[in-house]
N, C-alpha and C. Protein backbone atom coordinates (compact mmCIF):
# COMPACT_ATOMS: atom_id res chain seq x y z
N UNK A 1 0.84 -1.19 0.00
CA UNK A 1 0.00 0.00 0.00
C UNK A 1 0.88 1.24 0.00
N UNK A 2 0.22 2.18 -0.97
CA UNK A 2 1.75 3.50 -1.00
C UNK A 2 1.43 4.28 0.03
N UNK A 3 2.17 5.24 0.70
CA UNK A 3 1.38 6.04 2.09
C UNK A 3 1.25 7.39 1.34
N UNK A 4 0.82 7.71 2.02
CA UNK A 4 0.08 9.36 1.64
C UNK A 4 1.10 10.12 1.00
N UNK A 5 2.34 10.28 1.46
CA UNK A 5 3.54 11.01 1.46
C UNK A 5 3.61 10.33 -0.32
N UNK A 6 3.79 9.79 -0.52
CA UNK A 6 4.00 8.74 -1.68
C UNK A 6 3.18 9.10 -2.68
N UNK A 7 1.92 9.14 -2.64
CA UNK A 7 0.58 9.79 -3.32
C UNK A 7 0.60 11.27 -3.43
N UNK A 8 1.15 12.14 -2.56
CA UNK A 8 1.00 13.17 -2.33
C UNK A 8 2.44 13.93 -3.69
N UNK A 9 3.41 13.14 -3.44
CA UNK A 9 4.78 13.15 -4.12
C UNK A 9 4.41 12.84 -5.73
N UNK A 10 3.52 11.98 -5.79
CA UNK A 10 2.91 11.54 -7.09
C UNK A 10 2.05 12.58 -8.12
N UNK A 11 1.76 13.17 -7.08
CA UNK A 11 0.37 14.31 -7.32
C UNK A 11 0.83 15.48 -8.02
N UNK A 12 2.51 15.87 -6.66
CA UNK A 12 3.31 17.06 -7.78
C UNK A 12 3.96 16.81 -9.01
N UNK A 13 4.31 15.63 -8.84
CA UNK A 13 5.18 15.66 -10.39
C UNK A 13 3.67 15.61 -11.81
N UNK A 14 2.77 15.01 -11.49
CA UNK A 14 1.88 14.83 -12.40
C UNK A 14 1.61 16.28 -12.28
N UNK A 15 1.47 17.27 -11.72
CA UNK A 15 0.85 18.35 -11.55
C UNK A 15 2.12 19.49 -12.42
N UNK A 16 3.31 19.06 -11.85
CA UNK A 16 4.20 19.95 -12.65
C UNK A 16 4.69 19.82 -14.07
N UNK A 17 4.63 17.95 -14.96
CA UNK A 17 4.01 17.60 -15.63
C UNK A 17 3.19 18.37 -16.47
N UNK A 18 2.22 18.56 -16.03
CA UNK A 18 0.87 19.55 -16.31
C UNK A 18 1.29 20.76 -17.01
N UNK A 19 2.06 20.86 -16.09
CA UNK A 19 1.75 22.53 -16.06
C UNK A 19 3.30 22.63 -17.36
N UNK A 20 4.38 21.56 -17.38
CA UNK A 20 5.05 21.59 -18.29
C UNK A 20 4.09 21.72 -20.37
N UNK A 21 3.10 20.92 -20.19
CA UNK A 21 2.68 21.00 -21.16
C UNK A 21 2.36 19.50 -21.16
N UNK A 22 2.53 18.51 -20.52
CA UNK A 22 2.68 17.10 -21.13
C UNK A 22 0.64 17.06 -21.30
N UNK A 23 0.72 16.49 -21.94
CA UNK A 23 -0.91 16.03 -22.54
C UNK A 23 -1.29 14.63 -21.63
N UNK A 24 -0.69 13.83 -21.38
CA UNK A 24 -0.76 12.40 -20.75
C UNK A 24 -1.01 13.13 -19.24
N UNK A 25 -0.55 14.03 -18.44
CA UNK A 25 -0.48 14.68 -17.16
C UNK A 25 -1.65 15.15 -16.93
N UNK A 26 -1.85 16.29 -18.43
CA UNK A 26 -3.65 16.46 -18.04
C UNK A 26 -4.34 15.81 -17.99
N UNK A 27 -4.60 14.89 -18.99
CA UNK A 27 -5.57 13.82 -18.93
C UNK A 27 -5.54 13.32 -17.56
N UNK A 28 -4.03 12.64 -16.86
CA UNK A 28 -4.27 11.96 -15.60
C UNK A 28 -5.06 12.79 -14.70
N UNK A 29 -4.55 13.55 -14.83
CA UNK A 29 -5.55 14.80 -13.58
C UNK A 29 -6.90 14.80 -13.81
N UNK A 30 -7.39 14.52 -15.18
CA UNK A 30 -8.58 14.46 -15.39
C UNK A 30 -9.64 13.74 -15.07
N UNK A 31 -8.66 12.99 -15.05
CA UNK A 31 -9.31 11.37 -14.93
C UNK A 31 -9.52 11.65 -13.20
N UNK A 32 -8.99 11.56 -12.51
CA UNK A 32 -8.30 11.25 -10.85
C UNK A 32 -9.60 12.66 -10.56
N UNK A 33 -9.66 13.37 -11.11
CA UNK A 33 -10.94 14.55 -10.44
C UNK A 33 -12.00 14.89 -10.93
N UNK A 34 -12.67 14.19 -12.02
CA UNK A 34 -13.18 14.86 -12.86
C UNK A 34 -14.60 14.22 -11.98
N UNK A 35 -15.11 13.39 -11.82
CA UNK A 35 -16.05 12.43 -10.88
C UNK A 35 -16.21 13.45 -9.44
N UNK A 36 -15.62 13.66 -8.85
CA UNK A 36 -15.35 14.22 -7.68
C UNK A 36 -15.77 15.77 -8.39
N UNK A 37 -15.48 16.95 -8.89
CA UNK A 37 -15.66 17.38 -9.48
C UNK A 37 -17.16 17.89 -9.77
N UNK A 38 -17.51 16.91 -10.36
CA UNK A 38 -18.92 16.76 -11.33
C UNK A 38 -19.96 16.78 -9.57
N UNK A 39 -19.56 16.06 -8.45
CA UNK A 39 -20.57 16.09 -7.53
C UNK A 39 -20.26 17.39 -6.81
N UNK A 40 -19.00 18.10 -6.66
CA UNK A 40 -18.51 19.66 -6.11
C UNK A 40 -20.16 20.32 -7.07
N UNK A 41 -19.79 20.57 -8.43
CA UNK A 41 -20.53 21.34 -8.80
C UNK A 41 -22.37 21.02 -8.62
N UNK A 42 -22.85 19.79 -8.63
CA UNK A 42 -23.97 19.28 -8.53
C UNK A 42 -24.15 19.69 -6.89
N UNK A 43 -23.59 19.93 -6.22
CA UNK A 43 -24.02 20.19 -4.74
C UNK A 43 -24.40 21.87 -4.67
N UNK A 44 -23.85 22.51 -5.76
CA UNK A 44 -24.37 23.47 -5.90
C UNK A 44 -25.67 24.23 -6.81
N UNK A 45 -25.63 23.32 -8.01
CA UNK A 45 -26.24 23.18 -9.03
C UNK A 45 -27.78 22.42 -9.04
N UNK A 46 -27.82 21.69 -8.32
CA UNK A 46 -28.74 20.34 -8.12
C UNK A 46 -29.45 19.46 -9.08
N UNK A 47 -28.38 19.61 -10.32
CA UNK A 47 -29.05 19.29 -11.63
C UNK A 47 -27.57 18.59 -12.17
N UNK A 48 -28.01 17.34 -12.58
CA UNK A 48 -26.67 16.21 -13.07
C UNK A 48 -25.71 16.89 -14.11
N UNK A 49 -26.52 17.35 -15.53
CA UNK A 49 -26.29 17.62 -17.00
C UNK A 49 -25.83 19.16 -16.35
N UNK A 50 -25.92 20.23 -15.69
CA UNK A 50 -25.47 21.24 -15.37
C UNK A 50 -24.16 21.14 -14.64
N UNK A 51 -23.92 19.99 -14.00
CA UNK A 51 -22.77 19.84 -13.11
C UNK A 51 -21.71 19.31 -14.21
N UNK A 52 -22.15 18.46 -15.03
CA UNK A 52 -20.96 18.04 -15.92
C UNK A 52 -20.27 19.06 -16.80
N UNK A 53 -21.02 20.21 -16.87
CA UNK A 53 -21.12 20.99 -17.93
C UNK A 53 -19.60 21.77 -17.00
N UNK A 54 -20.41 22.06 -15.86
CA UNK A 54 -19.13 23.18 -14.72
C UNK A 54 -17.99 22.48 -14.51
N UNK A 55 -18.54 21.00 -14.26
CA UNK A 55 -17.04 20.30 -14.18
C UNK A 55 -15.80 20.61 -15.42
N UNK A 56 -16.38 20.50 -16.44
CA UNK A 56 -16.05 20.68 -17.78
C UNK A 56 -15.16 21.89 -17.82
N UNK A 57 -16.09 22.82 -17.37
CA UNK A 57 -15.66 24.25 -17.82
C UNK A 57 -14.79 24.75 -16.43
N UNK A 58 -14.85 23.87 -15.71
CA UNK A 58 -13.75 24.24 -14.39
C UNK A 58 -12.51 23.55 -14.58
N UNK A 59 -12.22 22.27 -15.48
CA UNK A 59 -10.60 22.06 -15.67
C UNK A 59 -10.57 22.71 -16.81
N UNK A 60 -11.41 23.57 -18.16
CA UNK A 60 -10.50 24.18 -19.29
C UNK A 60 -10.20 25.79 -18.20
N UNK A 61 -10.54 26.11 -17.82
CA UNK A 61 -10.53 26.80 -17.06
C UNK A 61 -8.75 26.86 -16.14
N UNK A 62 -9.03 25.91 -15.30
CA UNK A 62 -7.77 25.24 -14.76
C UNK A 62 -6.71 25.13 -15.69
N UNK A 63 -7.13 23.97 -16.80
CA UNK A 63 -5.64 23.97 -17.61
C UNK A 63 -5.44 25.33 -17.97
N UNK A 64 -6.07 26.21 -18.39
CA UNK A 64 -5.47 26.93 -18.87
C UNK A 64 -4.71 28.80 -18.07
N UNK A 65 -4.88 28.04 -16.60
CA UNK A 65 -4.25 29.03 -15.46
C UNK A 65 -3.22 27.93 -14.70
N UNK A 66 -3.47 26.60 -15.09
CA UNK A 66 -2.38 25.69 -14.42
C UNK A 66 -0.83 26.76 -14.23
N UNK A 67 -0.34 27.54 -15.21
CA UNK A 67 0.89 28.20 -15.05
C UNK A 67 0.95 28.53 -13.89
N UNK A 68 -0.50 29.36 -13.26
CA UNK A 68 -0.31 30.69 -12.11
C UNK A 68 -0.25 30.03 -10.51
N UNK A 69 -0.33 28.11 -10.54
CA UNK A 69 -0.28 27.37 -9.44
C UNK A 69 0.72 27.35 -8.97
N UNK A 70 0.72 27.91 -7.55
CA UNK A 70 2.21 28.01 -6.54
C UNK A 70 2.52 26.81 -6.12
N UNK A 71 1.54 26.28 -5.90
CA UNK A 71 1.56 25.29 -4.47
C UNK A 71 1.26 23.87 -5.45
N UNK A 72 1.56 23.34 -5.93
CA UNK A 72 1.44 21.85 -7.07
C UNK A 72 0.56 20.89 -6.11
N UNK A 73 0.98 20.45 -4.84
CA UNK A 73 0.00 19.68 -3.82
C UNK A 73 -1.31 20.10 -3.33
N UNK A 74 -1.72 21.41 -4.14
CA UNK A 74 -2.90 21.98 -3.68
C UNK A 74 -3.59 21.86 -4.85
N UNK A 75 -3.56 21.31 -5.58
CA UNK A 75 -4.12 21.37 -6.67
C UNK A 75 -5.97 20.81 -6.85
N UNK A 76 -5.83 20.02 -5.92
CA UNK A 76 -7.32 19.40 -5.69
C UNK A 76 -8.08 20.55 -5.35
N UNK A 77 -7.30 21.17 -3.64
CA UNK A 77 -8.14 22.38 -3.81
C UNK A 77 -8.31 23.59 -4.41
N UNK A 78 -7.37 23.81 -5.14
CA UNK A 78 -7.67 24.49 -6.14
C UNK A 78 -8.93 24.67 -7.26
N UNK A 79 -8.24 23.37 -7.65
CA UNK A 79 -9.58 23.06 -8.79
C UNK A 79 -10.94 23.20 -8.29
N UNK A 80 -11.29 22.33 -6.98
CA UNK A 80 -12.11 22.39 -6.20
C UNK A 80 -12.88 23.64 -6.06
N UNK A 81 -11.87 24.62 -6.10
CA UNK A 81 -12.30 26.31 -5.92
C UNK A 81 -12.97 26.84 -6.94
N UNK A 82 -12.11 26.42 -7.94
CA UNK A 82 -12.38 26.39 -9.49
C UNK A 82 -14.02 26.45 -9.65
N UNK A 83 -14.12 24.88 -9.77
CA UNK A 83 -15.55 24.53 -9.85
C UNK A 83 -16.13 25.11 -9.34
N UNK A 84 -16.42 25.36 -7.85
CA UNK A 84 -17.69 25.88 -7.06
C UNK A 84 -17.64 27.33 -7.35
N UNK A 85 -16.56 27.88 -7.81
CA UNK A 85 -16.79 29.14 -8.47
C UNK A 85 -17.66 29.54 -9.75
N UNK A 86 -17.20 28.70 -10.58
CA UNK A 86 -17.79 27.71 -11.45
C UNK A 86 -19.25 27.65 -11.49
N UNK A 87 -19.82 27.00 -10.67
CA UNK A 87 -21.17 25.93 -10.57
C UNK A 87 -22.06 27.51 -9.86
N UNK A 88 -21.49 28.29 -9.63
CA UNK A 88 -22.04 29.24 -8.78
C UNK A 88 -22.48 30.51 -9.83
N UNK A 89 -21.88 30.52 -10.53
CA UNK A 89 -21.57 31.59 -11.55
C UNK A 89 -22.91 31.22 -12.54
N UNK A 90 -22.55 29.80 -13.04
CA UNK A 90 -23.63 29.35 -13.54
C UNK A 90 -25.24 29.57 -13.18
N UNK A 91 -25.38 29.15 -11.97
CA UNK A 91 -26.49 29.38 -10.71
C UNK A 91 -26.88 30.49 -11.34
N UNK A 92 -25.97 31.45 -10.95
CA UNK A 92 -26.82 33.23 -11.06
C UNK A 92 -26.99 33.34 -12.40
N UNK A 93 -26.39 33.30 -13.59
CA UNK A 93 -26.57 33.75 -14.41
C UNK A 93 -27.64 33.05 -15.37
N UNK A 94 -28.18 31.71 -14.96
CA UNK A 94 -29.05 31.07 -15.83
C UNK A 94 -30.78 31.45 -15.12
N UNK A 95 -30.26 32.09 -14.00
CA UNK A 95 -31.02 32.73 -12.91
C UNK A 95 -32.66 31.06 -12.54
N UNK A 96 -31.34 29.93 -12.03
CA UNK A 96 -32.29 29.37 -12.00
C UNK A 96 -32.77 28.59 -10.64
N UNK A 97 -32.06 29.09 -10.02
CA UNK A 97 -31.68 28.89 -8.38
C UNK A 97 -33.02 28.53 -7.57
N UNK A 98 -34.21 28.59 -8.58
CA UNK A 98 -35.59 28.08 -7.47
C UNK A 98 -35.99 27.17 -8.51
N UNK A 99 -35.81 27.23 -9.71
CA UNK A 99 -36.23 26.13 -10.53
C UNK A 99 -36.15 25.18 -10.15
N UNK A 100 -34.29 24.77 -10.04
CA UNK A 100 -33.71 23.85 -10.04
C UNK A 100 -33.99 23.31 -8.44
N UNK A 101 -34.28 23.43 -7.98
CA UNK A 101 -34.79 22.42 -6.88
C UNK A 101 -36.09 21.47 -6.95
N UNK A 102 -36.91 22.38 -7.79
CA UNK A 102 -37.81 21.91 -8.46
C UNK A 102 -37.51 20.33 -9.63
N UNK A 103 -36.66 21.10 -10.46
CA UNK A 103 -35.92 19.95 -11.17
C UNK A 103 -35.56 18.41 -10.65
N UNK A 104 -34.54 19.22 -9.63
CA UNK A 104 -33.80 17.71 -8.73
C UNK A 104 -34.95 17.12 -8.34
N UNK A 105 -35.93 17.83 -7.78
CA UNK A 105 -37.01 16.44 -7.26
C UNK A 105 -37.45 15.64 -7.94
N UNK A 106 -38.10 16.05 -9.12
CA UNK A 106 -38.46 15.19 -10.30
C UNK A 106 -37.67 14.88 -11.04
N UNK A 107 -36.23 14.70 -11.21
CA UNK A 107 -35.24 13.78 -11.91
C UNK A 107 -35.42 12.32 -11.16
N UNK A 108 -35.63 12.39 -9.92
CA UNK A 108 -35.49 10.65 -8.98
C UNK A 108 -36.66 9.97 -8.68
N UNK A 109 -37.38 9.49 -9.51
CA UNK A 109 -38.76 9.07 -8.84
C UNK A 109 -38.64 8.52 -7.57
N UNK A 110 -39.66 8.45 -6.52
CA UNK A 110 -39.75 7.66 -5.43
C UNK A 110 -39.92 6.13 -5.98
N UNK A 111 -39.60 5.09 -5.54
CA UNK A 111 -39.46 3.52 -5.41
C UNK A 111 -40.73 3.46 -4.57
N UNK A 112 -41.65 2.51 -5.72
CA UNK A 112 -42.51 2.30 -5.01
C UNK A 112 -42.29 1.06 -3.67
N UNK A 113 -43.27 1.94 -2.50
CA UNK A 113 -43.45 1.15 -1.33
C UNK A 113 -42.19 2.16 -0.63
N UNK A 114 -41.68 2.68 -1.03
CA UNK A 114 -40.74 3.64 0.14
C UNK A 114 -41.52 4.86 0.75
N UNK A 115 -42.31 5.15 0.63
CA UNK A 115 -43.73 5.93 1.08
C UNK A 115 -43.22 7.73 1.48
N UNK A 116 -42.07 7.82 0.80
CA UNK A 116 -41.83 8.93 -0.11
C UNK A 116 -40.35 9.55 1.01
N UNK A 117 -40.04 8.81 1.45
CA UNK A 117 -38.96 8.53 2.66
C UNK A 117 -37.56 9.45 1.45
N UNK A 118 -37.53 8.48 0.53
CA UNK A 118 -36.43 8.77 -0.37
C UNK A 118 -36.35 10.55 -0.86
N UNK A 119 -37.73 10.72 -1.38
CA UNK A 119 -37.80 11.69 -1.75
C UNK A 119 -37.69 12.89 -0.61
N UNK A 120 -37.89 12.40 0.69
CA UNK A 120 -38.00 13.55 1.59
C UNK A 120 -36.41 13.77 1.65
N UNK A 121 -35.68 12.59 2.00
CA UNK A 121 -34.06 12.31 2.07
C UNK A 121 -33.58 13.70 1.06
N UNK A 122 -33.66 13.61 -0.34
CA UNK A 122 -33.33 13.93 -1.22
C UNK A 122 -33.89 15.88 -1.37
N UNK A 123 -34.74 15.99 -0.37
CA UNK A 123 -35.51 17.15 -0.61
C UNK A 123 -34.74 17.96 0.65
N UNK A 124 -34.33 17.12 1.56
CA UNK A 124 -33.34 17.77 2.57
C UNK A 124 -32.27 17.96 2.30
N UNK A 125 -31.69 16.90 1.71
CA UNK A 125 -30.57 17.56 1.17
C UNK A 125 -30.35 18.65 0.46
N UNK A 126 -31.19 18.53 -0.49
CA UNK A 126 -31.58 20.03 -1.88
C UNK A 126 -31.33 20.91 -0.99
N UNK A 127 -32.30 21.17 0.43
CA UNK A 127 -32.39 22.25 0.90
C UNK A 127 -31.86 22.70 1.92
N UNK A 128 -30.35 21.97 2.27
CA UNK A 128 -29.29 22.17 3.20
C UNK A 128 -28.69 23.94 2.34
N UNK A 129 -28.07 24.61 3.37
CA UNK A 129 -27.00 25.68 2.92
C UNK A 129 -25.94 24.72 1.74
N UNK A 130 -25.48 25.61 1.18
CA UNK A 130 -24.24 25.21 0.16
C UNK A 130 -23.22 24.45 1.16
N UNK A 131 -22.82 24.89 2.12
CA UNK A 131 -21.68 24.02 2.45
C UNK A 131 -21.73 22.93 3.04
N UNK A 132 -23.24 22.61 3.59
CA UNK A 132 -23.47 21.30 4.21
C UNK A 132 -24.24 20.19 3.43
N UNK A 133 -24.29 20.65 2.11
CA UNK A 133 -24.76 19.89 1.27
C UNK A 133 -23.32 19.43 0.20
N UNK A 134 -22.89 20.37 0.08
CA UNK A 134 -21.53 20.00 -0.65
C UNK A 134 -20.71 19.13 0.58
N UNK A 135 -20.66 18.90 1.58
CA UNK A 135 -19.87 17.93 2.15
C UNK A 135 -20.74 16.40 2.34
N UNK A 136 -22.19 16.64 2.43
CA UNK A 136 -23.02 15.53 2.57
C UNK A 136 -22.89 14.64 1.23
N UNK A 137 -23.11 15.49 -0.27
CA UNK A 137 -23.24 15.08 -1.45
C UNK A 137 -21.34 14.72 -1.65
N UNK A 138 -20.37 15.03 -1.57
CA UNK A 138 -19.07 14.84 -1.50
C UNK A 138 -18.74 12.85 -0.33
N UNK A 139 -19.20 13.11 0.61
CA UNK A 139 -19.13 11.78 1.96
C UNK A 139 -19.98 10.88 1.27
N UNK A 140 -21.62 11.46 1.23
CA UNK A 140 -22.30 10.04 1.11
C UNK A 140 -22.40 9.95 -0.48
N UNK A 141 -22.43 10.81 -1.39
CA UNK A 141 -22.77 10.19 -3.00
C UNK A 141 -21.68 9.78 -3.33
N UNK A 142 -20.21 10.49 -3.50
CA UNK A 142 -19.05 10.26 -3.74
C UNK A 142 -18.14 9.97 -2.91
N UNK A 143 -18.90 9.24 -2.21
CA UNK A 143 -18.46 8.05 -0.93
C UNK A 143 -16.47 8.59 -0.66
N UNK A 144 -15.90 9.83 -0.25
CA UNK A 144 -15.26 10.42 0.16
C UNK A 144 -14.99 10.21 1.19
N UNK A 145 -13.60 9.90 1.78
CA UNK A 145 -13.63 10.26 3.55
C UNK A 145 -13.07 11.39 3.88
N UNK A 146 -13.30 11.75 4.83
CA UNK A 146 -13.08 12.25 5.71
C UNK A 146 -12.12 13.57 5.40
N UNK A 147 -11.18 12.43 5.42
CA UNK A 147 -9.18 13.17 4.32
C UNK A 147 -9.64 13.31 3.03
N UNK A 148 -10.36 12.80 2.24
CA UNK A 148 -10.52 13.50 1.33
C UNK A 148 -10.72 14.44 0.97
N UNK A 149 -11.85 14.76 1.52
CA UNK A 149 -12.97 15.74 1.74
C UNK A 149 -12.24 16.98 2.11
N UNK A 150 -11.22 16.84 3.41
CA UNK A 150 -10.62 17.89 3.82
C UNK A 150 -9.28 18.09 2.72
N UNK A 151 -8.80 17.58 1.85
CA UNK A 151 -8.04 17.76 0.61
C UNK A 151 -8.77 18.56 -0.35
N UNK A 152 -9.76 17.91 -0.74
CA UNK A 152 -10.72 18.74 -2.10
C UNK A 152 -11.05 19.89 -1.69
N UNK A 153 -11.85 20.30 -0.51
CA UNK A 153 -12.25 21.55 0.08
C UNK A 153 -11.29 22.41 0.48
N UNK A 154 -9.85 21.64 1.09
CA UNK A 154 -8.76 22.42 1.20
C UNK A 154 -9.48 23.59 3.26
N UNK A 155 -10.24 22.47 3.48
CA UNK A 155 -10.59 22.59 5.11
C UNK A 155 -10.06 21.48 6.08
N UNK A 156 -10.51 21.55 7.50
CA UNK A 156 -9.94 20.79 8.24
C UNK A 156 -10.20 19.73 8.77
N UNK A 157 -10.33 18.58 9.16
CA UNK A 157 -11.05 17.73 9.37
C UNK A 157 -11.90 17.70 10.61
N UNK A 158 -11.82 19.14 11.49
CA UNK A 158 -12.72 19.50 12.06
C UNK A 158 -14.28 20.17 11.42
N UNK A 159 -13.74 21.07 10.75
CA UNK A 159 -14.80 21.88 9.52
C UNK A 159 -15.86 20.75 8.97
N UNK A 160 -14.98 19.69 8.25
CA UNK A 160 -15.87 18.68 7.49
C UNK A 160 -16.75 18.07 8.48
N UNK A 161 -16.25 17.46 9.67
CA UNK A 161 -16.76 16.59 10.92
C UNK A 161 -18.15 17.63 11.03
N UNK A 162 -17.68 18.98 11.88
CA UNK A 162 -18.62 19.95 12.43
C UNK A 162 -19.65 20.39 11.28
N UNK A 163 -19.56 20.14 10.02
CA UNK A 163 -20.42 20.36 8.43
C UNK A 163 -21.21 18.97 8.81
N UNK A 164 -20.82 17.66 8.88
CA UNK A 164 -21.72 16.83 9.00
C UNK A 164 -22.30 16.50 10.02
N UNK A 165 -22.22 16.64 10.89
CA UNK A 165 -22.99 17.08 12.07
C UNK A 165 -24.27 17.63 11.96
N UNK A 166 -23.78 19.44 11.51
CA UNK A 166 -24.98 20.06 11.45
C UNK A 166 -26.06 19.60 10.40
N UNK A 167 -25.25 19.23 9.45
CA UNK A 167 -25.88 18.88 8.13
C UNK A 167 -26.81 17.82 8.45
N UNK A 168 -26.40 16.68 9.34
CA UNK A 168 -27.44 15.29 9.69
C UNK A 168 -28.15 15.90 10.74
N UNK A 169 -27.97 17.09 11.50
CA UNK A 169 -29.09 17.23 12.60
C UNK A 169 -30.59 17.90 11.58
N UNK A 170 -30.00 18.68 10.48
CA UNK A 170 -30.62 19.27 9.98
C UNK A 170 -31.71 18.14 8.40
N UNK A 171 -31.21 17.61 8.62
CA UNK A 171 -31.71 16.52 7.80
C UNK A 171 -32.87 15.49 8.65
N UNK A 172 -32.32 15.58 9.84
CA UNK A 172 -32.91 14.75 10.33
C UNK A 172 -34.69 15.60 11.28
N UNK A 173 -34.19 16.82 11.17
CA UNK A 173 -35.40 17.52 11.59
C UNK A 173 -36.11 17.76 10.47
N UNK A 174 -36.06 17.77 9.32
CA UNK A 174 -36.69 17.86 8.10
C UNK A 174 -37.57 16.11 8.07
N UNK A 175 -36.74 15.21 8.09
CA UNK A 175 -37.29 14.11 8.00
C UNK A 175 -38.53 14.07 9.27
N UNK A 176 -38.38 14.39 10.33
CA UNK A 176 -39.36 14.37 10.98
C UNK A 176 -40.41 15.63 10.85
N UNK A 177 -40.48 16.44 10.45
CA UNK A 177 -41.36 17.28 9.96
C UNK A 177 -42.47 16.34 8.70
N UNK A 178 -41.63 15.78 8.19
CA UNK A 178 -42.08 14.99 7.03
C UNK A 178 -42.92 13.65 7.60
N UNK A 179 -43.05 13.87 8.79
CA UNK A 179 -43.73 12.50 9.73
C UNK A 179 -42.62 11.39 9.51
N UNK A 180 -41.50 10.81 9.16
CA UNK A 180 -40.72 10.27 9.66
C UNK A 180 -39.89 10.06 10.98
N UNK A 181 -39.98 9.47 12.10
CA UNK A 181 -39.55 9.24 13.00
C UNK A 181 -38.46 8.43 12.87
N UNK A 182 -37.75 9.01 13.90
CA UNK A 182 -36.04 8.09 14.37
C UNK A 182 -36.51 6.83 15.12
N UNK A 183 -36.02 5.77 14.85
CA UNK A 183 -36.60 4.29 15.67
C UNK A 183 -35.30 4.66 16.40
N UNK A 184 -36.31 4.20 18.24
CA UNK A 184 -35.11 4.42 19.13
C UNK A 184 -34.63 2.80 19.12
């Protein structure tokens, strides 16, 4: 197993790579964030085909400021920055920021016999603040830990912890508004 230090060492040379011009470097980077990425911007966006679009337009974006990167090991959060700058920009200017909640609900049908449990799940989330939904949609969709999470966001692993916290208390009072109860 390689240790972090090892991965981390891996990350700059592909990153400086990059920023040399090599084509094989971008792509790797592409590959290694582009998934991760696509759910940054969808946590802001709440619409699949809109998030791919920011993901998209947040590494041409990237490659083409890769020069102005100080820090080569920061690059996740960078990009990271990228995007939600990105996915945000989008937001205002398509001016669709009440639609699209609208949208996300009816992209996921409820499963019948789940007696709309899923959909409430999914409607709390929608309607978390930006940052406790971008760490919920980051942990539980793009099954992220912890260290990840605090890499991509370029926060602490207190921040992320204290984000999911509030984020599940707040989920979980929505679910019971929704007549769902916690089984003790």
């Amino acid at each position: 197993m390689r240790s972090l230090r090892t991965c981390e060492d891996s990350e700059k040379a592909i990153v400086e790579a990059a920023r040399r011009g090599d084509v094989n470097a971008l792509a790797g980077l592409y590959e290694r964030y582009y998934a991760m990425m696509v759910w940054v911007a969808y946590s802001v966006l709440l619409d699949r085909s809109l998030a791919e679009d920011a993901a998209q337009q947040a590494f041409a974006t990237a490659f083409g400021k890769i020069h102005s990167l100080r820090q080569f090991d920061r690059f996740g959060s960078w990009l990271t920055t990228i995007c939600r700058n990105t996915a945000q920009d989008m937001a205002r200017v398509k001016r669709r920021d009440a639609t699209l909640q609208k949208i996300a609900a009816q992209e996921q049908p409820v499963r019948p016999g789940s007696n709309g449990f899923d959909r409430a799940v999914k409607e709390a989330v929608d309607n978390l603040p930006a940052m406790y939904r971008e760490v919920v949609v980051l942990h539980y969709y793009s099954d992220l830990s912890y260290k990840e999470i605090e890499s991509v966001l370029g926060v602490s692993g207190d921040v992320v912890k204290g984000r999911l916290a509030r984020a599940r208390k707040q989920i979980q009072e929505h679910l019971e508004k929704e007549g769902f109860r916690r089984e003790q």
